[in-house]
PDB file of N, CA and C in Angstrom:
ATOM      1  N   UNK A   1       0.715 -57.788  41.652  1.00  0.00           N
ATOM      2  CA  UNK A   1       2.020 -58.184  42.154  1.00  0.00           C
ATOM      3  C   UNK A   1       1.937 -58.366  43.667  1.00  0.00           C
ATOM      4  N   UNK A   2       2.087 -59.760  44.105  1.00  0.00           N
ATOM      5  CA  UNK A   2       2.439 -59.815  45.579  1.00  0.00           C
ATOM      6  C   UNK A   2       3.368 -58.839  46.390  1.00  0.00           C
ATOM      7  N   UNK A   3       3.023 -58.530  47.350  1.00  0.00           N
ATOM      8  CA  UNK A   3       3.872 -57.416  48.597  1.00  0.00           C
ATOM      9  C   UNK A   3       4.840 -58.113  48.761  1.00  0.00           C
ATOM     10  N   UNK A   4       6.529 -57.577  48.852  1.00  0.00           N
ATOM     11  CA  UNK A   4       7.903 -57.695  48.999  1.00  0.00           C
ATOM     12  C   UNK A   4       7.844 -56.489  50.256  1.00  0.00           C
ATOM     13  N   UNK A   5       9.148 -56.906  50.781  1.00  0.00           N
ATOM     14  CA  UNK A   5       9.715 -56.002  51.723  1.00  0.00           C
ATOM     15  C   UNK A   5      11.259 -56.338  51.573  1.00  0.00           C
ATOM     16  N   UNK A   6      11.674 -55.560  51.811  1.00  0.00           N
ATOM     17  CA  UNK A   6      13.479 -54.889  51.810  1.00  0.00           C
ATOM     18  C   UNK A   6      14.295 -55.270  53.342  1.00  0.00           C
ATOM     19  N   UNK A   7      14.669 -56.525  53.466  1.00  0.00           N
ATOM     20  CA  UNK A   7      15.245 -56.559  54.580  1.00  0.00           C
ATOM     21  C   UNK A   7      16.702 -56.438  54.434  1.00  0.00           C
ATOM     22  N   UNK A   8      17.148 -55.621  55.604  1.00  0.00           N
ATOM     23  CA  UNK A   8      19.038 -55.278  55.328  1.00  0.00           C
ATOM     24  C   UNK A   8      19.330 -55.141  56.352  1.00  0.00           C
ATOM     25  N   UNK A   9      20.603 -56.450  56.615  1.00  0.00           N
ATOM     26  CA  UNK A   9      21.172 -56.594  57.814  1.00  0.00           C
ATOM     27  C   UNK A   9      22.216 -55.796  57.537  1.00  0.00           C
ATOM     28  N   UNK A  10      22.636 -54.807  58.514  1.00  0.00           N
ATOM     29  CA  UNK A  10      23.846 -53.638  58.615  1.00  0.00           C
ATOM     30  C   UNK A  10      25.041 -54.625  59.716  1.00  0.00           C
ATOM     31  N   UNK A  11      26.507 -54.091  58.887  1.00  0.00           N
ATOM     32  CA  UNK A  11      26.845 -54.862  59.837  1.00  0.00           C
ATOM     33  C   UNK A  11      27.485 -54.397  60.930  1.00  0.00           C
ATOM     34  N   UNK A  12      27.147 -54.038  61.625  1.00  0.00           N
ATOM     35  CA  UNK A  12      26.770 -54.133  63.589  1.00  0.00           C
ATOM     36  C   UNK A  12      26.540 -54.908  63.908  1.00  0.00           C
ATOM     37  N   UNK A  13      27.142 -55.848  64.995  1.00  0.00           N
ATOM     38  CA  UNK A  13      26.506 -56.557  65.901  1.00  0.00           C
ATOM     39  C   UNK A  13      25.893 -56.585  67.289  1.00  0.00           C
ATOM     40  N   UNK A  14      24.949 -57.085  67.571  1.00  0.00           N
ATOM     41  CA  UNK A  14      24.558 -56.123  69.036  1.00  0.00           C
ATOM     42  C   UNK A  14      24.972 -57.130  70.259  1.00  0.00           C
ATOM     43  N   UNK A  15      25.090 -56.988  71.098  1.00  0.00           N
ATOM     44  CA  UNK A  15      25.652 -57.531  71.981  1.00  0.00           C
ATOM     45  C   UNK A  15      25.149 -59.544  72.246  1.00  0.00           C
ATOM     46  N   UNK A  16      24.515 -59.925  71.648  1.00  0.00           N
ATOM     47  CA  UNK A  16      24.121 -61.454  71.180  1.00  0.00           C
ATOM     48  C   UNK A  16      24.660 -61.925  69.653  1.00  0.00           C
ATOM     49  N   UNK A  17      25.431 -60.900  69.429  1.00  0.00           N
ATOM     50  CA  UNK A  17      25.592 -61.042  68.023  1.00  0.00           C
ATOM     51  C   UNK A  17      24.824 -61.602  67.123  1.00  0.00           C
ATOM     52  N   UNK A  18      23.742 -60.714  67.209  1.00  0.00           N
ATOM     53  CA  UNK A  18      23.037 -60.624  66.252  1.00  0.00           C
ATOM     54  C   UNK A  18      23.153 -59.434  65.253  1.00  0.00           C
ATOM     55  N   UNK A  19      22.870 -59.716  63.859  1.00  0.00           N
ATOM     56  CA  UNK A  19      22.856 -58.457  62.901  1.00  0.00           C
ATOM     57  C   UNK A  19      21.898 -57.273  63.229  1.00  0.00           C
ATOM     58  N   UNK A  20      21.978 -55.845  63.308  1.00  0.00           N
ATOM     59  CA  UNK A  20      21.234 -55.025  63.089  1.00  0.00           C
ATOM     60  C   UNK A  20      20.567 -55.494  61.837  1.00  0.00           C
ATOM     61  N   UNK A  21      19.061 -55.544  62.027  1.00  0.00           N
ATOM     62  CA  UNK A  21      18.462 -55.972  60.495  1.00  0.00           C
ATOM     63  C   UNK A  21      16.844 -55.023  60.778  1.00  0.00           C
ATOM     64  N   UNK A  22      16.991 -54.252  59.084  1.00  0.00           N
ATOM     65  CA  UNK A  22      15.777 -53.317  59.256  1.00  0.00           C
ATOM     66  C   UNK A  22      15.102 -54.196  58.361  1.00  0.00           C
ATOM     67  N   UNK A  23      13.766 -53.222  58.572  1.00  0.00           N
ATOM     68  CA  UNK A  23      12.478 -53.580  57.699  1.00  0.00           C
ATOM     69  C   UNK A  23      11.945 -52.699  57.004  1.00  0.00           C
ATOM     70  N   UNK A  24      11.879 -52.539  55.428  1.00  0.00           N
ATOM     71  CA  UNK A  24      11.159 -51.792  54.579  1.00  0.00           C
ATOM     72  C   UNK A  24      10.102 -52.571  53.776  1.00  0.00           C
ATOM     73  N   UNK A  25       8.700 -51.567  54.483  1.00  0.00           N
ATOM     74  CA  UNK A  25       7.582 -52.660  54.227  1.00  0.00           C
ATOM     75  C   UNK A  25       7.101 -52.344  52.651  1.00  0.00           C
ATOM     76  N   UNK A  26       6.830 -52.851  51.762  1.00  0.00           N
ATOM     77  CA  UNK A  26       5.944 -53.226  50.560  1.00  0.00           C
ATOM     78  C   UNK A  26       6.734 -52.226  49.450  1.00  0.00           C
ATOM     79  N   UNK A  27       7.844 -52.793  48.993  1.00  0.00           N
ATOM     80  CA  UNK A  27       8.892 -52.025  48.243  1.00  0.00           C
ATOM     81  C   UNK A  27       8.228 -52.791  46.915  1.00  0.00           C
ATOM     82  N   UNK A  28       8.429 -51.621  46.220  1.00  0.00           N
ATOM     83  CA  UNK A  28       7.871 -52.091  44.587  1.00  0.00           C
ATOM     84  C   UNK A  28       8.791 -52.251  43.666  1.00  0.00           C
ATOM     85  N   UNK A  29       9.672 -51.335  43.846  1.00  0.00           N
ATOM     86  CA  UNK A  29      11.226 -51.009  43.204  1.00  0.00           C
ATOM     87  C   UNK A  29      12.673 -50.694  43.918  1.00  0.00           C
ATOM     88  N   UNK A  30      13.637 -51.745  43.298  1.00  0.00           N
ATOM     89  CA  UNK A  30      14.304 -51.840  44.070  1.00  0.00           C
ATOM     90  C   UNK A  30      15.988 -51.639  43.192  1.00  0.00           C
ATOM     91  N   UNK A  31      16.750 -50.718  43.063  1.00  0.00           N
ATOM     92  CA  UNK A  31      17.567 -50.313  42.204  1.00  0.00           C
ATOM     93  C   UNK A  31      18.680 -50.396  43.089  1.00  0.00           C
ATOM     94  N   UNK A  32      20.119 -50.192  42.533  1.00  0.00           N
ATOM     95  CA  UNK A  32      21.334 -50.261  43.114  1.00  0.00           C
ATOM     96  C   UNK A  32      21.958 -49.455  41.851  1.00  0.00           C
ATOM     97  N   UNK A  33      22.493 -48.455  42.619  1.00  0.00           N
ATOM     98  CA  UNK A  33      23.187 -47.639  41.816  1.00  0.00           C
ATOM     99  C   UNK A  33      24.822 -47.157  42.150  1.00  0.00           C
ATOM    100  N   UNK A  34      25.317 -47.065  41.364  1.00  0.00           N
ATOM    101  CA  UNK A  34      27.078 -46.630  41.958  1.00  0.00           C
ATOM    102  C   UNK A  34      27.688 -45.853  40.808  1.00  0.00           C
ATOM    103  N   UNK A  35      28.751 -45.145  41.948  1.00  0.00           N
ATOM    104  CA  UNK A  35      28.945 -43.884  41.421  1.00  0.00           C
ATOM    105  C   UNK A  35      30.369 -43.988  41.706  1.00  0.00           C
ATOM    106  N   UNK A  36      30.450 -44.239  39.804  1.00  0.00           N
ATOM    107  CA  UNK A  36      32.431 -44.796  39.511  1.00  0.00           C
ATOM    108  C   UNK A  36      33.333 -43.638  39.831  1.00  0.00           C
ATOM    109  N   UNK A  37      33.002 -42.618  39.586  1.00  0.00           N
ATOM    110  CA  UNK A  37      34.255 -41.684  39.962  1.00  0.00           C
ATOM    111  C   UNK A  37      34.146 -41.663  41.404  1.00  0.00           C
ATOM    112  N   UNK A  38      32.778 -41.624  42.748  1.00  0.00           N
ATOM    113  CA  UNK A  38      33.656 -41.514  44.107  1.00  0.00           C
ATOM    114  C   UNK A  38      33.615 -43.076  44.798  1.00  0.00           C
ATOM    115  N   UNK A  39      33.191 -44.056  43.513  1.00  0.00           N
ATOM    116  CA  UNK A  39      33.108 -44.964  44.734  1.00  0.00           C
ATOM    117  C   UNK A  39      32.203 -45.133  45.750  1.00  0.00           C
ATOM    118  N   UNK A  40      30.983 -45.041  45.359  1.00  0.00           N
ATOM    119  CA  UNK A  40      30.068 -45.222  46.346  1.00  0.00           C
ATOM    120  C   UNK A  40      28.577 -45.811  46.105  1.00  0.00           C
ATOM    121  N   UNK A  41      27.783 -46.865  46.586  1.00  0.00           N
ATOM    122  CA  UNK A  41      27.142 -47.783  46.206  1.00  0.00           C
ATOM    123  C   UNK A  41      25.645 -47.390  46.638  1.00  0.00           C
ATOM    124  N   UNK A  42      25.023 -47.412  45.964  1.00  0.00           N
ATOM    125  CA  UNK A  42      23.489 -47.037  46.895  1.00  0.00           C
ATOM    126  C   UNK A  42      22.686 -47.668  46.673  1.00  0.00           C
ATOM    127  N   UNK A  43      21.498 -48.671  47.338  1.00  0.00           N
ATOM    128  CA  UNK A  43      20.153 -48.742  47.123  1.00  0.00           C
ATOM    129  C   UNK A  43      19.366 -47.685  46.993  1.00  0.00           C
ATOM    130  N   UNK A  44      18.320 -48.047  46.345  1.00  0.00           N
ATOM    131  CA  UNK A  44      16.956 -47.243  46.333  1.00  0.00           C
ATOM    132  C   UNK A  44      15.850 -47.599  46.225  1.00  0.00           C
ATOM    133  N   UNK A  45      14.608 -47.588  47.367  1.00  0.00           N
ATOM    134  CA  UNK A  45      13.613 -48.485  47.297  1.00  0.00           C
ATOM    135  C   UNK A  45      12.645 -47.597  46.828  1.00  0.00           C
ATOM    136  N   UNK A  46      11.991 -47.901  46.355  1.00  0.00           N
ATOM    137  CA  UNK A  46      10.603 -47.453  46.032  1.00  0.00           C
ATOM    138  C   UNK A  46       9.555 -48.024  46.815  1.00  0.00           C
ATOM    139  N   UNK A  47       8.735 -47.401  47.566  1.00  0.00           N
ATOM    140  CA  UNK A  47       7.486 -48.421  48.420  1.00  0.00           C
ATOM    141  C   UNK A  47       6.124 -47.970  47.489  1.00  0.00           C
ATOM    142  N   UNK A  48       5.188 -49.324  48.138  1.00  0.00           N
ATOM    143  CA  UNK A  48       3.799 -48.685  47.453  1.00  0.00           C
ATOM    144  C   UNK A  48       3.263 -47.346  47.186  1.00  0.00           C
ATOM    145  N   UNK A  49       3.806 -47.148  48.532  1.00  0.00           N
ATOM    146  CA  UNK A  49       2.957 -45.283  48.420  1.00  0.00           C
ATOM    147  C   UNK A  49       4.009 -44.171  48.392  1.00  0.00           C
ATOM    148  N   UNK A  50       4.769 -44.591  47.145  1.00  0.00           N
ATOM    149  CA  UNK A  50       5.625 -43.816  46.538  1.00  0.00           C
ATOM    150  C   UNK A  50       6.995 -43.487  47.095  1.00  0.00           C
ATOM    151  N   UNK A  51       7.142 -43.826  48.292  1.00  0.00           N
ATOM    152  CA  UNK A  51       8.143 -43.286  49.173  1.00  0.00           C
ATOM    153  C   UNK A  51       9.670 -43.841  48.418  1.00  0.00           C
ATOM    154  N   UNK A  52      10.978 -42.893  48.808  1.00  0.00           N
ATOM    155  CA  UNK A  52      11.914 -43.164  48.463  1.00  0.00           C
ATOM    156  C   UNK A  52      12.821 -43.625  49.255  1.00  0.00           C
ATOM    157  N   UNK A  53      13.340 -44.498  49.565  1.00  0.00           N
ATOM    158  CA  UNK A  53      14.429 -44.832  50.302  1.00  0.00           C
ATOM    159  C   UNK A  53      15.614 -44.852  49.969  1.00  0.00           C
ATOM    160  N   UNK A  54      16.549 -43.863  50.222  1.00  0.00           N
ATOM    161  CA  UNK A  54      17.960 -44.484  49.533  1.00  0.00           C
ATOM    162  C   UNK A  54      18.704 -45.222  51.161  1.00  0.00           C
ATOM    163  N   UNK A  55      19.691 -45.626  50.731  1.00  0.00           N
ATOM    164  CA  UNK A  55      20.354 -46.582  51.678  1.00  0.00           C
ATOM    165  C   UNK A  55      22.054 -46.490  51.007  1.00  0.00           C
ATOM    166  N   UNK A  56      23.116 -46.125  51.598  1.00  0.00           N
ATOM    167  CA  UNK A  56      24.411 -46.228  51.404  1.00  0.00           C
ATOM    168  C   UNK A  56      24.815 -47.744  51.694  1.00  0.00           C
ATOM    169  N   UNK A  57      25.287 -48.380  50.977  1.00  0.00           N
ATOM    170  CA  UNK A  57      26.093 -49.780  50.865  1.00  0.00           C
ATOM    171  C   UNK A  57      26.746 -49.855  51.792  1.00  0.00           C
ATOM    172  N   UNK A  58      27.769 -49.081  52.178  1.00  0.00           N
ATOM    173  CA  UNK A  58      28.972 -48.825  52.977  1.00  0.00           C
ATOM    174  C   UNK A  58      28.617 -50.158  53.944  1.00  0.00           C
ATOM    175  N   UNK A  59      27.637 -49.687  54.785  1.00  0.00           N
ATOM    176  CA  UNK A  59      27.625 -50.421  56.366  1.00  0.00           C
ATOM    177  C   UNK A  59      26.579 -51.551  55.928  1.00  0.00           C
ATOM    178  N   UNK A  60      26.068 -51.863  54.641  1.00  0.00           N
ATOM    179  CA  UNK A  60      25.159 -53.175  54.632  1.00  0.00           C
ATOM    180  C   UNK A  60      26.285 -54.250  54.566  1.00  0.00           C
ATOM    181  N   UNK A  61      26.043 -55.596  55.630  1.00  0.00           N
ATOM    182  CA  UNK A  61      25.998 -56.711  55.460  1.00  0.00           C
ATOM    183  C   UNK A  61      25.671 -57.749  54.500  1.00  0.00           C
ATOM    184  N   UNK A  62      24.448 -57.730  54.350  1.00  0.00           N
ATOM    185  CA  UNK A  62      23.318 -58.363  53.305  1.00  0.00           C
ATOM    186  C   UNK A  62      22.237 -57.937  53.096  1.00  0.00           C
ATOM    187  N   UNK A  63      21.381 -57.827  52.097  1.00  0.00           N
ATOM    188  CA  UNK A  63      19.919 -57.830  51.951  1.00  0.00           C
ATOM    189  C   UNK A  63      18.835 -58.699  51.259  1.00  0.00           C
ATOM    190  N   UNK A  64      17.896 -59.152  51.724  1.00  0.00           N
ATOM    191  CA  UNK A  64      17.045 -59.453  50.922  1.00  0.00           C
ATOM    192  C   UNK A  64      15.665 -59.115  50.561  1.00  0.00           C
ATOM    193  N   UNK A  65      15.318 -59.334  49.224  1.00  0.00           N
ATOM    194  CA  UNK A  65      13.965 -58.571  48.695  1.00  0.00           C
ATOM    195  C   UNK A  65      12.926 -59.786  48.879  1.00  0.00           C
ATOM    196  N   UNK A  66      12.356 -60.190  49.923  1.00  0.00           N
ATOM    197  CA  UNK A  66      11.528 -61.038  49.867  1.00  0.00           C
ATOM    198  C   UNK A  66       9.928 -60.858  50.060  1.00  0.00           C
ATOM    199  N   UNK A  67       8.862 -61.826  50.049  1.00  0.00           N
ATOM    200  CA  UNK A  67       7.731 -61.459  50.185  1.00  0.00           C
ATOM    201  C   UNK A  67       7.161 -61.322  51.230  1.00  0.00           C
ATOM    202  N   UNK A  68       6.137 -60.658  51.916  1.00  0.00           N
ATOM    203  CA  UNK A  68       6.165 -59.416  53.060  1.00  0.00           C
ATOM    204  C   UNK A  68       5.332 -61.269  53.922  1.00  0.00           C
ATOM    205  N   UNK A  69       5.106 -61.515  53.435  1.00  0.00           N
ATOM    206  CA  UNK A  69       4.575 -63.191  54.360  1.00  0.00           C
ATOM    207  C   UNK A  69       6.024 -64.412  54.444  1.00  0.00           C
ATOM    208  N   UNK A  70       6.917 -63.720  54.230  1.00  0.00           N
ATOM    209  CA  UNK A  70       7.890 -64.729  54.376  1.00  0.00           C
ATOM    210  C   UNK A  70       8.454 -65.120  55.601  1.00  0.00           C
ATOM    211  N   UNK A  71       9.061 -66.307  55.836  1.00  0.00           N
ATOM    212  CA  UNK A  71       9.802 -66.650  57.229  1.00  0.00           C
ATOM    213  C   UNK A  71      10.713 -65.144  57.609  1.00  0.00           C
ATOM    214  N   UNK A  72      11.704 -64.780  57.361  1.00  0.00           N
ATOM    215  CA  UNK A  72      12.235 -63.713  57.280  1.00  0.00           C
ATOM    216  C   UNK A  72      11.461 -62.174  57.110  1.00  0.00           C
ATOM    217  N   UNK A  73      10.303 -61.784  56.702  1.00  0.00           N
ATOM    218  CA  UNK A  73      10.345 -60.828  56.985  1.00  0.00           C
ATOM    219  C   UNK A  73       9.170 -60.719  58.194  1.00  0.00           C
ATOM    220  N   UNK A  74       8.463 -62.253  58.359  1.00  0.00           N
ATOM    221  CA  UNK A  74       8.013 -62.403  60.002  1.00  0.00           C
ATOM    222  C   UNK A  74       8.891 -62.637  61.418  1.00  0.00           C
ATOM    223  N   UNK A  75       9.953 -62.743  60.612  1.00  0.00           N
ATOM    224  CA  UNK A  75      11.012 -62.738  61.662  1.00  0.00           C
ATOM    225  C   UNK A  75      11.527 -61.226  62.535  1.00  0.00           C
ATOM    226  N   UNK A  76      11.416 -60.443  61.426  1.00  0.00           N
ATOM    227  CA  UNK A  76      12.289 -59.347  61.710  1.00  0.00           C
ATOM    228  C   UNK A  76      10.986 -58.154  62.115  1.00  0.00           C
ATOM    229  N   UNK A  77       9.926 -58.402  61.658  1.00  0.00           N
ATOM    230  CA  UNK A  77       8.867 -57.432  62.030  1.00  0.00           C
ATOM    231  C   UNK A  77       8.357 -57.958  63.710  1.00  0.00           C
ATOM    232  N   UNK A  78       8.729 -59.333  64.064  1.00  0.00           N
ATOM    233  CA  UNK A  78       8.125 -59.823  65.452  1.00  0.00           C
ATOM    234  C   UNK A  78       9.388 -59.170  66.140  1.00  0.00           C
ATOM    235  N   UNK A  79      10.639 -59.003  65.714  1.00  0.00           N
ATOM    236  CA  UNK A  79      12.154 -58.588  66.253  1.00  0.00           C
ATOM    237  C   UNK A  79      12.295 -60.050  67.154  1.00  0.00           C
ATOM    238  N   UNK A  80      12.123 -60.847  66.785  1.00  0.00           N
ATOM    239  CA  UNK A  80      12.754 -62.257  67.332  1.00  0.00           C
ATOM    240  C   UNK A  80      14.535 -61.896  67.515  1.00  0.00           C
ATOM    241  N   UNK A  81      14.975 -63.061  68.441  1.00  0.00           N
ATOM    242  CA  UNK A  81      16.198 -62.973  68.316  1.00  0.00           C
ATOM    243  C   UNK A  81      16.156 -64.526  68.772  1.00  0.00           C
ATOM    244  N   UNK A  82      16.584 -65.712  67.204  1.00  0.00           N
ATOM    245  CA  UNK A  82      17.243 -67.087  67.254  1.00  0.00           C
ATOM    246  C   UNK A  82      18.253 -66.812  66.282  1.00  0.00           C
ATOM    247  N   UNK A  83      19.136 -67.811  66.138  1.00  0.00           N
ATOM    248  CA  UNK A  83      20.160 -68.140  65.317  1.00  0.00           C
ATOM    249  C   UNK A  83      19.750 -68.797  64.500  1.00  0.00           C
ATOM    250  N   UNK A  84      19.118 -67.846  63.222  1.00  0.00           N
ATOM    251  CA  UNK A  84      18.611 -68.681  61.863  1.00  0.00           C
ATOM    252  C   UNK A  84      19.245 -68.248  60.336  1.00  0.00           C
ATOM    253  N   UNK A  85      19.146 -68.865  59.728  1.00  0.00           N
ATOM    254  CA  UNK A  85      19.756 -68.666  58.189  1.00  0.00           C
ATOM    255  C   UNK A  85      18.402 -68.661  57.302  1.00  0.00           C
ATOM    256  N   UNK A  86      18.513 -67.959  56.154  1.00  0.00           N
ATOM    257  CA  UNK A  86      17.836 -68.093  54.853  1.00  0.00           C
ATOM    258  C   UNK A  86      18.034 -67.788  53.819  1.00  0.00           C
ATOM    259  N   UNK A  87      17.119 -68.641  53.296  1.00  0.00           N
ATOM    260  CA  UNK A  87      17.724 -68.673  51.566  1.00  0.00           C
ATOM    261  C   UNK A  87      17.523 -66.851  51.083  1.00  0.00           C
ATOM    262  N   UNK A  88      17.296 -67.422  49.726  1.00  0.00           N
ATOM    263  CA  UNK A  88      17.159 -65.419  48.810  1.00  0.00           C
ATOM    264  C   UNK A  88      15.946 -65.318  48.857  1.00  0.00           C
ATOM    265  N   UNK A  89      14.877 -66.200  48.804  1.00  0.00           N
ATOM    266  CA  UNK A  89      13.698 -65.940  48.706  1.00  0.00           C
ATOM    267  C   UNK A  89      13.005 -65.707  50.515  1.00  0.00           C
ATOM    268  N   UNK A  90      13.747 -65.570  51.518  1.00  0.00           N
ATOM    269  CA  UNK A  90      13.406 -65.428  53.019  1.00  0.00           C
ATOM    270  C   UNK A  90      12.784 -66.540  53.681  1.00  0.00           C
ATOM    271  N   UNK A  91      12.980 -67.797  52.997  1.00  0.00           N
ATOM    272  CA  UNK A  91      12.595 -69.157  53.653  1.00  0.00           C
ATOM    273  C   UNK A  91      13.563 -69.629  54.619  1.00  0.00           C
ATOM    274  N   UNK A  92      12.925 -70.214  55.835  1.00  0.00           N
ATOM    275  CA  UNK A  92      14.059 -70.493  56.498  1.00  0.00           C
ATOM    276  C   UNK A  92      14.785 -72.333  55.872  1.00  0.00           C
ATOM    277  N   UNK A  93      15.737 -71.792  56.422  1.00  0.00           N
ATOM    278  CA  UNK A  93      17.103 -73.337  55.865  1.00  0.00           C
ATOM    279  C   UNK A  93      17.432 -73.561  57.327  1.00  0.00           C
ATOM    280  N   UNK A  94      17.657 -72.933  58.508  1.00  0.00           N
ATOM    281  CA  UNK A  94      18.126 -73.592  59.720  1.00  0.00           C
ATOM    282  C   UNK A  94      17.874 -72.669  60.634  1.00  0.00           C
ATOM    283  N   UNK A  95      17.593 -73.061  61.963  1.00  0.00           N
ATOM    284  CA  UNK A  95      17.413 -72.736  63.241  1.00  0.00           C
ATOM    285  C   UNK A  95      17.787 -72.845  64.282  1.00  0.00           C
ATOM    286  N   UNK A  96      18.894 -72.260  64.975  1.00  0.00           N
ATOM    287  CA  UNK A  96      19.539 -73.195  66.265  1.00  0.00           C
ATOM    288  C   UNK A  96      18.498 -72.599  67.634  1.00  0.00           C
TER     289      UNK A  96
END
């Protein structure tokens, strides 16, 4: 199985308004779970070397599960800052 990574823009904006956007490198498993009686949404990553990530919904923006060579997750590991969009798979669609 090709390497994925977990990118999730939180929404904060930082003073260029840009998204806070992290990087979780080589996620194998990737679950969303919620919890009907309090109302509350969670990721959970699984990485190669077993690690667990949970993540509260609350403050995510967006995420995507793309492949660790993608436009997007070379974007966010260089910490660039342009005004770009992408698809679900982390290809870029536009660049200002």
């Amino acid at each position: 199985m090709d390497a994925h990574d977990l990118i999730v823009a939180r929404v904060y904006i930082d003073e260029e308004d840009f998204f806070d956007l992290e990087l979780y490198e080589n996620v194998v498993s990737l679950k969303s779970i919620e919890d009907l009686i309090h109302d509350e949404k969670m990721l959970v990553a699984i990485t190669s070397s077993g690690e667990e990530i949970e993540l509260d919904t609350f403050d995510i923006e967006w995420f995507r599960y793309v492949p660790n060579d993608s436009h997007l997750a070379k974007y966010v590991r260089k910490d660039n800052r342009n005004n770009c969009e992408w698809d679900e798979q982390g290809n870029l669609i536009s660049e200002n």
